[in-house]
Every structure is written in structure tokens, then in C-alpha cells.
PDB file of N, CA and C in Angstrom:
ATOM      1  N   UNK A   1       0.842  -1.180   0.000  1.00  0.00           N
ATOM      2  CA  UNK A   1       0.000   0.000   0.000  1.00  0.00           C
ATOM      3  C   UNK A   1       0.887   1.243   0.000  1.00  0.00           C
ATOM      4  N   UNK A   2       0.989   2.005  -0.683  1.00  0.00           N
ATOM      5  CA  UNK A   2       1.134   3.106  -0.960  1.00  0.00           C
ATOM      6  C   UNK A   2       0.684   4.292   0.635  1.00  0.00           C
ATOM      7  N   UNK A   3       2.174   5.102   1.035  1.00  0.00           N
ATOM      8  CA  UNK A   3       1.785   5.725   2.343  1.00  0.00           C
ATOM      9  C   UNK A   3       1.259   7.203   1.762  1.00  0.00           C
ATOM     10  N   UNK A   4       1.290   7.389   0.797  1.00  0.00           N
ATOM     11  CA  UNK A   4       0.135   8.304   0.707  1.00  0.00           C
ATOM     12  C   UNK A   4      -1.596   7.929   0.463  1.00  0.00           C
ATOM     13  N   UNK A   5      -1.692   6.501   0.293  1.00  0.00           N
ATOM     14  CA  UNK A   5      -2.951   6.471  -0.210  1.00  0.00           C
ATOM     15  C   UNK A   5      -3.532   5.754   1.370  1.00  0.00           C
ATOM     16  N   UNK A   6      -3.135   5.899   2.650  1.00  0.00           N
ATOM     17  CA  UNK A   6      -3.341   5.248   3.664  1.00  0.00           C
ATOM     18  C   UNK A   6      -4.550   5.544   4.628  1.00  0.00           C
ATOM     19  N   UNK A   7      -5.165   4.437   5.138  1.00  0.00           N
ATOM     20  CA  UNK A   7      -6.692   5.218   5.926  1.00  0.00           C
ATOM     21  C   UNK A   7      -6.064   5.735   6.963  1.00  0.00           C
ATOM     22  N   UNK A   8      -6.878   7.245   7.480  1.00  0.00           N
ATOM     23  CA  UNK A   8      -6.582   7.386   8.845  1.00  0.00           C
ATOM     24  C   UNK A   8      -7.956   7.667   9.323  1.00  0.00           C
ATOM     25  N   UNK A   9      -7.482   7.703  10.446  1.00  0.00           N
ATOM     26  CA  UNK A   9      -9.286   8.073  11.512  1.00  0.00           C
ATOM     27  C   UNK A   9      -8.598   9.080  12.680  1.00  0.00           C
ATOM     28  N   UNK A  10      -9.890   9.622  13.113  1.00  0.00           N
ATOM     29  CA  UNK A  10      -9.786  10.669  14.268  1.00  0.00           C
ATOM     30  C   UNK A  10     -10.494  10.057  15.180  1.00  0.00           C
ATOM     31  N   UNK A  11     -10.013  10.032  16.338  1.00  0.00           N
ATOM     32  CA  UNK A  11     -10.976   9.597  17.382  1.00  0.00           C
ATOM     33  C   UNK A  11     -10.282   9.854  18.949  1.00  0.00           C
ATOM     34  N   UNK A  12     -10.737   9.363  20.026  1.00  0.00           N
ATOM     35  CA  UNK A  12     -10.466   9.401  21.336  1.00  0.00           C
ATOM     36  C   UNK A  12      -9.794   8.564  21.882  1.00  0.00           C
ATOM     37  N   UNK A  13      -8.545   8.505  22.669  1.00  0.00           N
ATOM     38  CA  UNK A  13      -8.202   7.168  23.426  1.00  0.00           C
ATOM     39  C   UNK A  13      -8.969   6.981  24.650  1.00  0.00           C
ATOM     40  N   UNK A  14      -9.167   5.345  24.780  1.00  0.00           N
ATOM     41  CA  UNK A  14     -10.129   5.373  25.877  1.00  0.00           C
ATOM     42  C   UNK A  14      -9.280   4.294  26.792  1.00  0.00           C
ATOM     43  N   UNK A  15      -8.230   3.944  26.252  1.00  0.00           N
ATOM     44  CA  UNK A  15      -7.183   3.036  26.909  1.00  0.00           C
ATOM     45  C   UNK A  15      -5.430   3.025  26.492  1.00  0.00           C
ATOM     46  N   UNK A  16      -5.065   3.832  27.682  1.00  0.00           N
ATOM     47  CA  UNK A  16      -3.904   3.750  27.412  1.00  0.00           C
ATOM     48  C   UNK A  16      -2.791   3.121  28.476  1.00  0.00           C
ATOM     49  N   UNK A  17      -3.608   1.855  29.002  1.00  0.00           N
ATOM     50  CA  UNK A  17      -3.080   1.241  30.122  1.00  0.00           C
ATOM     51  C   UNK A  17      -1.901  -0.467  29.333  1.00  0.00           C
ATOM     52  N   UNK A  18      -1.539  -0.405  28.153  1.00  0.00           N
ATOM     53  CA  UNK A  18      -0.576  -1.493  27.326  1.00  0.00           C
ATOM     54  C   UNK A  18       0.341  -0.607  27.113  1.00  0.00           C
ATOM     55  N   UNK A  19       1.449  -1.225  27.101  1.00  0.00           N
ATOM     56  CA  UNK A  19       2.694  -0.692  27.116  1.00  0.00           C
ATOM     57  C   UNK A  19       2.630  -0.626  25.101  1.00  0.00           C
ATOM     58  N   UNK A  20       2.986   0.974  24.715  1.00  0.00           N
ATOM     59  CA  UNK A  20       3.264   1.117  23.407  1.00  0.00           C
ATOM     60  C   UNK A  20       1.980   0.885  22.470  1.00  0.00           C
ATOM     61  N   UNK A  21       1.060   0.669  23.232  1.00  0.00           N
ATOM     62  CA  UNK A  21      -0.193   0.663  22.612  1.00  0.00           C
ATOM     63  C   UNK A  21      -1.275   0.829  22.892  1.00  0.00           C
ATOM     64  N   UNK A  22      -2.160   1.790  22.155  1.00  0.00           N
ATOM     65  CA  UNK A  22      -3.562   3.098  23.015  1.00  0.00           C
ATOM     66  C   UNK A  22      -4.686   1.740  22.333  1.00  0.00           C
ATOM     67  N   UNK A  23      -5.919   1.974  23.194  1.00  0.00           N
ATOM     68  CA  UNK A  23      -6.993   2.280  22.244  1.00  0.00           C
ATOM     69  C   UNK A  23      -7.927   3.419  22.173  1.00  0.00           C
ATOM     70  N   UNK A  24      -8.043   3.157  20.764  1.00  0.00           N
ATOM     71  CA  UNK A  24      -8.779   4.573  20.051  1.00  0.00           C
ATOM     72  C   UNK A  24     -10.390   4.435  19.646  1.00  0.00           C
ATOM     73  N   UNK A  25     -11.172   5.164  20.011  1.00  0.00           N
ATOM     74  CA  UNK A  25     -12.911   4.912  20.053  1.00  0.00           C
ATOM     75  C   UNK A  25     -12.941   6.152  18.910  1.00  0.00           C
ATOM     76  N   UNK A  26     -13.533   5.454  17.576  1.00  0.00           N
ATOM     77  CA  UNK A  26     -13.489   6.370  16.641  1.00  0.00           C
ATOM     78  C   UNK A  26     -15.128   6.170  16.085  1.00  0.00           C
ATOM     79  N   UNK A  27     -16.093   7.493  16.516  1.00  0.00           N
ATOM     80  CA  UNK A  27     -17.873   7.482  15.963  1.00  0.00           C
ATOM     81  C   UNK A  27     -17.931   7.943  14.632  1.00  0.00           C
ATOM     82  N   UNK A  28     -19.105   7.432  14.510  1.00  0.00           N
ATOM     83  CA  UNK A  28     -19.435   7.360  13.017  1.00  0.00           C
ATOM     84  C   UNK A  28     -21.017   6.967  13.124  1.00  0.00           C
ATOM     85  N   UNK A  29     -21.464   7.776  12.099  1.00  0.00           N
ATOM     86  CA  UNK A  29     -23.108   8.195  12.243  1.00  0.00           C
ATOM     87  C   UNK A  29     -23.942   7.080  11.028  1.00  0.00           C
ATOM     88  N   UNK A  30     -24.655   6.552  11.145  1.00  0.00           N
ATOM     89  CA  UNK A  30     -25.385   6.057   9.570  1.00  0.00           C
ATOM     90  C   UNK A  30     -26.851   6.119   9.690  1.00  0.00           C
ATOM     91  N   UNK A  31     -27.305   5.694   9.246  1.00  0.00           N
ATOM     92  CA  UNK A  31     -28.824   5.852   8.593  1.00  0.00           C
ATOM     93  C   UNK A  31     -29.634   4.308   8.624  1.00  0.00           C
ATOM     94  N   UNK A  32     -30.510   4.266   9.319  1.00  0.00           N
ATOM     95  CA  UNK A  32     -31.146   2.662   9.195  1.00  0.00           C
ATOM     96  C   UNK A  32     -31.267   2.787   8.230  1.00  0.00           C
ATOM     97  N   UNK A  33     -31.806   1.474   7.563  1.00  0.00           N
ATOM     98  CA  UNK A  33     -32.555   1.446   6.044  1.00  0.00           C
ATOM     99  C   UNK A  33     -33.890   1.116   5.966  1.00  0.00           C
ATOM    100  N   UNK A  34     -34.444   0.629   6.907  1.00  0.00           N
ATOM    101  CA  UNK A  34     -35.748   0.491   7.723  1.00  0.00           C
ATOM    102  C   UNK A  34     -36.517   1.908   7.633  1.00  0.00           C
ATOM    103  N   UNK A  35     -35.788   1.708   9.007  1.00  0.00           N
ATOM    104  CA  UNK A  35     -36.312   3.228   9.787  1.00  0.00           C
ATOM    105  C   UNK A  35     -36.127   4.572   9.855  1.00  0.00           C
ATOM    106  N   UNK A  36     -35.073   4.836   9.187  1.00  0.00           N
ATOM    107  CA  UNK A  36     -34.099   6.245   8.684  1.00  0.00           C
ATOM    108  C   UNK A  36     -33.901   6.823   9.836  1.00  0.00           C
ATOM    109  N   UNK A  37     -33.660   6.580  10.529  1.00  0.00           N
ATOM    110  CA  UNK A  37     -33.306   6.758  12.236  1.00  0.00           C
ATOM    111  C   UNK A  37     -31.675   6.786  12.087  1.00  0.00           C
ATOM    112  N   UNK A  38     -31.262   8.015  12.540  1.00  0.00           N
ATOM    113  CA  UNK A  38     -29.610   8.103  12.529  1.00  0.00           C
ATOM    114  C   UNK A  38     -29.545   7.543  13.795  1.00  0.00           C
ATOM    115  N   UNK A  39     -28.628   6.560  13.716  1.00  0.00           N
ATOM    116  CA  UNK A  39     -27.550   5.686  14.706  1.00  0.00           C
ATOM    117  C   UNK A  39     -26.380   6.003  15.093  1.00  0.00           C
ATOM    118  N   UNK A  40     -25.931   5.875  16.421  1.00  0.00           N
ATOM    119  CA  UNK A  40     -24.346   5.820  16.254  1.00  0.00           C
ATOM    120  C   UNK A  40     -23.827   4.691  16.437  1.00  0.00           C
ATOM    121  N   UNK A  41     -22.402   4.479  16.310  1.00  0.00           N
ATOM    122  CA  UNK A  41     -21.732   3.567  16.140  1.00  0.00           C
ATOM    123  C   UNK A  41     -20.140   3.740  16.304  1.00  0.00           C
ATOM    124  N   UNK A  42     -19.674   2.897  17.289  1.00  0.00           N
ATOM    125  CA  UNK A  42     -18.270   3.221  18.117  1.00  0.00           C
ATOM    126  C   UNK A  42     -17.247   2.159  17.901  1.00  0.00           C
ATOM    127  N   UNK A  43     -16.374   2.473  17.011  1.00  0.00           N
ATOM    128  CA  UNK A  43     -16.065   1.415  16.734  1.00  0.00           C
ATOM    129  C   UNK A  43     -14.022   1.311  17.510  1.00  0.00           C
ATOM    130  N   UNK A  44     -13.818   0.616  17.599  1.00  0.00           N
ATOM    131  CA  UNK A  44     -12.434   0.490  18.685  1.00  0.00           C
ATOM    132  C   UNK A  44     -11.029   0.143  18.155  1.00  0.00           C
ATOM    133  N   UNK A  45     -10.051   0.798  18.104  1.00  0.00           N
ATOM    134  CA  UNK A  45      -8.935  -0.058  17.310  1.00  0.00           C
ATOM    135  C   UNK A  45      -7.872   0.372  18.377  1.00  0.00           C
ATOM    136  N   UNK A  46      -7.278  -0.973  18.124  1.00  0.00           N
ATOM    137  CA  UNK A  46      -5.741  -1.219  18.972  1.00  0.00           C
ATOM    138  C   UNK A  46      -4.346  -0.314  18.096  1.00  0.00           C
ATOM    139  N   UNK A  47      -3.576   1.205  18.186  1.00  0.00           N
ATOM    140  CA  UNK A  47      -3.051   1.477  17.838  1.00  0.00           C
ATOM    141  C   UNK A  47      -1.442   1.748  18.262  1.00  0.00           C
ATOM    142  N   UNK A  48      -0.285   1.578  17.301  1.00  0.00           N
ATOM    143  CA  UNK A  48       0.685   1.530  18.167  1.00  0.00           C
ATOM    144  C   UNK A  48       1.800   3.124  18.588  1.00  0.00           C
ATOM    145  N   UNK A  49       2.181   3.067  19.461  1.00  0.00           N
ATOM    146  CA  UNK A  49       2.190   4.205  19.549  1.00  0.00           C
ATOM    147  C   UNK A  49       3.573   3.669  20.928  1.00  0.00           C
ATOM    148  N   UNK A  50       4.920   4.418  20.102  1.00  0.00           N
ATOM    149  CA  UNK A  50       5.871   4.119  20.377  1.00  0.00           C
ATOM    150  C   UNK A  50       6.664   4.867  21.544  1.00  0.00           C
ATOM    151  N   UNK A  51       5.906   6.096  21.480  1.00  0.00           N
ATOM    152  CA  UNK A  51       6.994   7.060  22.422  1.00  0.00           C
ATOM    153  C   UNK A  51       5.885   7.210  23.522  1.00  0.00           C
ATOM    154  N   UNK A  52       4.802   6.698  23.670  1.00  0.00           N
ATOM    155  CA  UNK A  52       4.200   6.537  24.571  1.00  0.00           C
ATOM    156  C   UNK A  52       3.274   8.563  24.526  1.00  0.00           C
ATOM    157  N   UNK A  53       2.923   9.015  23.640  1.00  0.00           N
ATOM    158  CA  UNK A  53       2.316  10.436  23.701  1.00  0.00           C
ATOM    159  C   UNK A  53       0.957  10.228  24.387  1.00  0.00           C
ATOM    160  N   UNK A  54       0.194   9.733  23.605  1.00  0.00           N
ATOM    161  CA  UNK A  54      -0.808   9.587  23.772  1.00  0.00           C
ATOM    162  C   UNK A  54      -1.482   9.146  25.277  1.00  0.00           C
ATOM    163  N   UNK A  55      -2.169   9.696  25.850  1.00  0.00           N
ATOM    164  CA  UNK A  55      -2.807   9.874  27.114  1.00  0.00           C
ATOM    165  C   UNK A  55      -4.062   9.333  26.943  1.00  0.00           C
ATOM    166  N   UNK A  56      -4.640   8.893  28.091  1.00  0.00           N
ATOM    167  CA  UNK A  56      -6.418   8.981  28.224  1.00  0.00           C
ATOM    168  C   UNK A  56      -7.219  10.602  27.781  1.00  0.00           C
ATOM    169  N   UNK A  57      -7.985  10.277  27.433  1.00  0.00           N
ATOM    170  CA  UNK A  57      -8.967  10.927  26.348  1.00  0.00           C
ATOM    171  C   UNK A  57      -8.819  12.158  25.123  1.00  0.00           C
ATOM    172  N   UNK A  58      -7.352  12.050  25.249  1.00  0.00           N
ATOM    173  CA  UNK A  58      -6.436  12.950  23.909  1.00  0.00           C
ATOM    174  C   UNK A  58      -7.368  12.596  22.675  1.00  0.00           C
ATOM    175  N   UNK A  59      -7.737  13.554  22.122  1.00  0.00           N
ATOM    176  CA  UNK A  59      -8.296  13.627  20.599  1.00  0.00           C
ATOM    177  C   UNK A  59      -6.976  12.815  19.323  1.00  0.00           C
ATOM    178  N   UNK A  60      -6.627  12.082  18.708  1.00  0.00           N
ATOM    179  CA  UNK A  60      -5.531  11.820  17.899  1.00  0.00           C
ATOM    180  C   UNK A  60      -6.339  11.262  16.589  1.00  0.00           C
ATOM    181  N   UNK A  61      -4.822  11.163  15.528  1.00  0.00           N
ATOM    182  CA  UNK A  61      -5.481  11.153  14.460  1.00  0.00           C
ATOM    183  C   UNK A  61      -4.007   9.614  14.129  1.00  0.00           C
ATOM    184  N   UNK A  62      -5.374   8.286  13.800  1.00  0.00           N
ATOM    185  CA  UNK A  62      -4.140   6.877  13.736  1.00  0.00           C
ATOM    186  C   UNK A  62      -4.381   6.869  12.115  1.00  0.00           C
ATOM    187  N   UNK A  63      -3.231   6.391  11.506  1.00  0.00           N
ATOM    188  CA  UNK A  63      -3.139   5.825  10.201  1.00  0.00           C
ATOM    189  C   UNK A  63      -3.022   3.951  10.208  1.00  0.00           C
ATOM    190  N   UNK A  64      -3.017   3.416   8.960  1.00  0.00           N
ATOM    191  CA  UNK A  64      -2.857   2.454   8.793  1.00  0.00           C
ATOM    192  C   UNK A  64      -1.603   1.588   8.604  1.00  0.00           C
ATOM    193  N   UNK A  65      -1.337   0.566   8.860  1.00  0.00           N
ATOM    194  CA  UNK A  65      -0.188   0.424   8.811  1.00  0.00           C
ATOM    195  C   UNK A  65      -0.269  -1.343   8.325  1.00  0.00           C
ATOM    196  N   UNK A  66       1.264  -1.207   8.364  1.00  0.00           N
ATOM    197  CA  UNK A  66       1.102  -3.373   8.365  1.00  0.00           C
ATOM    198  C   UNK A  66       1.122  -3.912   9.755  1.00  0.00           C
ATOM    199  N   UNK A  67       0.026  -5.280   9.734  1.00  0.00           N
ATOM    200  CA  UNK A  67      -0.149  -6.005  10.525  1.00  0.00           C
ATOM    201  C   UNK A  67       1.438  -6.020  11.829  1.00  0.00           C
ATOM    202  N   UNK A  68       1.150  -5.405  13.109  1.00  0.00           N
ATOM    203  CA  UNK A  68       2.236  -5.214  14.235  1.00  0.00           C
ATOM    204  C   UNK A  68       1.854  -6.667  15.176  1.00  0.00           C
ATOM    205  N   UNK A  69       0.812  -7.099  15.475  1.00  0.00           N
ATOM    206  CA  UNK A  69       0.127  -8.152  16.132  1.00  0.00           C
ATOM    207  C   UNK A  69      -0.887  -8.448  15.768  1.00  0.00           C
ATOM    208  N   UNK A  70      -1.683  -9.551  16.106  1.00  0.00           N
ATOM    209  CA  UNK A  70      -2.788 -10.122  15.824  1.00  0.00           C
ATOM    210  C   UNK A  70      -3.794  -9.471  15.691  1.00  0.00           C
ATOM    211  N   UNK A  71      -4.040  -8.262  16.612  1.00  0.00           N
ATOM    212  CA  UNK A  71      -4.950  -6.984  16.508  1.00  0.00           C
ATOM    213  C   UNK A  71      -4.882  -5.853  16.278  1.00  0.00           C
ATOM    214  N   UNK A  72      -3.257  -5.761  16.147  1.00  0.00           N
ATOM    215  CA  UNK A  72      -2.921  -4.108  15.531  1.00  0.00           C
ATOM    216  C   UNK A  72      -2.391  -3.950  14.572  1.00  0.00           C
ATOM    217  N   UNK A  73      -2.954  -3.180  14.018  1.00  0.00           N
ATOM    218  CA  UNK A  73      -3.167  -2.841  12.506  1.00  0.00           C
ATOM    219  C   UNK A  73      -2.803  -1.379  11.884  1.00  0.00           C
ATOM    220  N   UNK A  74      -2.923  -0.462  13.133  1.00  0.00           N
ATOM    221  CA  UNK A  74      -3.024   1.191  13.220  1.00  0.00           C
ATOM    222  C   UNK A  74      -2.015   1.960  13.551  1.00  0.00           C
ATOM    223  N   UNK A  75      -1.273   2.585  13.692  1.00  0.00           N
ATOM    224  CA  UNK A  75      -0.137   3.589  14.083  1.00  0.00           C
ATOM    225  C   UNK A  75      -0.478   5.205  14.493  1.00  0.00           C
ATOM    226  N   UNK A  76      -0.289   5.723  15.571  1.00  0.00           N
ATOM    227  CA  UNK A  76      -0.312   7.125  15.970  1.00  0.00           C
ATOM    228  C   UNK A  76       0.535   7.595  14.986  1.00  0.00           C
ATOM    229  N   UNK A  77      -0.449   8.933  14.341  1.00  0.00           N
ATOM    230  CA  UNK A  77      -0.077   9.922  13.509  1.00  0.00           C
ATOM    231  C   UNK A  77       0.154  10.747  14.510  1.00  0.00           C
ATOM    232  N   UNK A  78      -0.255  11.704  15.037  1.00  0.00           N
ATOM    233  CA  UNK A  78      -0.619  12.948  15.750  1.00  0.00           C
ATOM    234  C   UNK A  78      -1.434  13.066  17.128  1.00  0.00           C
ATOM    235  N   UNK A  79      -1.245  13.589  18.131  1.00  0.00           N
ATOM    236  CA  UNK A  79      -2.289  13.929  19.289  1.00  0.00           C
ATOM    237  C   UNK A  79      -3.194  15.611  18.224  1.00  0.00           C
ATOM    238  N   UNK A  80      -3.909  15.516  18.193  1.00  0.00           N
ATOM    239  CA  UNK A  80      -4.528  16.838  17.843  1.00  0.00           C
ATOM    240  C   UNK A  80      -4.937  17.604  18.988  1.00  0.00           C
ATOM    241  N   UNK A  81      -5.576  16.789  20.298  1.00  0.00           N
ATOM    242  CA  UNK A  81      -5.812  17.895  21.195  1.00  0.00           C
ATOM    243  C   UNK A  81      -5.861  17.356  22.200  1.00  0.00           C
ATOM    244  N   UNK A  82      -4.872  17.603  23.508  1.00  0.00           N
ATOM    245  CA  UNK A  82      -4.585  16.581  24.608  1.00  0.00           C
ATOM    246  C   UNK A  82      -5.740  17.144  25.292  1.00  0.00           C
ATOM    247  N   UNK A  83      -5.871  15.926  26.484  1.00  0.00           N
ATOM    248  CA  UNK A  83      -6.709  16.160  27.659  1.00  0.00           C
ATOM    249  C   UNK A  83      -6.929  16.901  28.425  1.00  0.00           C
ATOM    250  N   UNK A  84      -7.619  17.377  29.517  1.00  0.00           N
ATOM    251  CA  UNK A  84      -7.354  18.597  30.515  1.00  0.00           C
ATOM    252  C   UNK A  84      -7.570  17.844  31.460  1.00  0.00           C
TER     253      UNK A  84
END
């Protein structure tokens, strides 16, 4: 894959208790097809994150990466807006 053509997401860490690795709670809105009732939807990824920046509930922005472990898949780009 090409590192310019790479997914990233914005979202929240909601766990940063693994050594070198956050997780990130990234929402996303859709539409039943039923009921047209907007939903949310929270979805969770294991990201790695080497120098240890990332804090509990820091705003950050993870990219994609190659398979690091069985569940991580993601890499810290950026904190965009730390915690208070």
C-alpha cells in the first residue's frame, strides 16, 4: 500500500493502560434502512504508539499500517488535542 494512499481516523483514546499501545474509540453516524433513524456507532482499534504520547482521552489522528500483532493494525499519527 502506498503511504500516501493510507486510511486514517480521528478519534479518542479510551485506553492507554498497554505498554506502546492506546486504544482509540473512533464514531461514526449512519442511517437505518428500515427506519431512517440516525444511529451511532463506536467502533475500537488497537493502535501503536511508540513514544508513549498519547494519554487517556487525547483527541488523535491513527493511520494504517502493516499487521504489528494479531490486533494491531493502526499507528499514531498525531495527538490533535490533549486532555485537561
Amino acid at each position: 500500500m502506498d503511504r500516501a494512499n493510507r486510511k486514517t481516523r480521528i478519534g479518542t483514546i479510551v485506553s492507554d493502560k498497554m505498554e506502546k499501545t492506546i486504544v482509540v474509540a473512533v464514531g461514526s453516524h449512519y442511517k437505518h434502512p428500515l427506519y431512517n433513524k440516525i444511529l451511532k456507532r463506536v467502533k475500537k482499534y488497537k493502535a501503536h504508539d511508540p513514544e508513549q504520547n498519547g494519554k487517556l482521552g487525547d483527541v488523535v489522528k491513527i493511520s494504517e499500517t502493516r499487521p504489528l500483532s494479531k490486533t494491531k493494525r493502526w499507528r499514531l499519527e498525531e495527538v490533535i488535542k490533549k486532555a485537561e
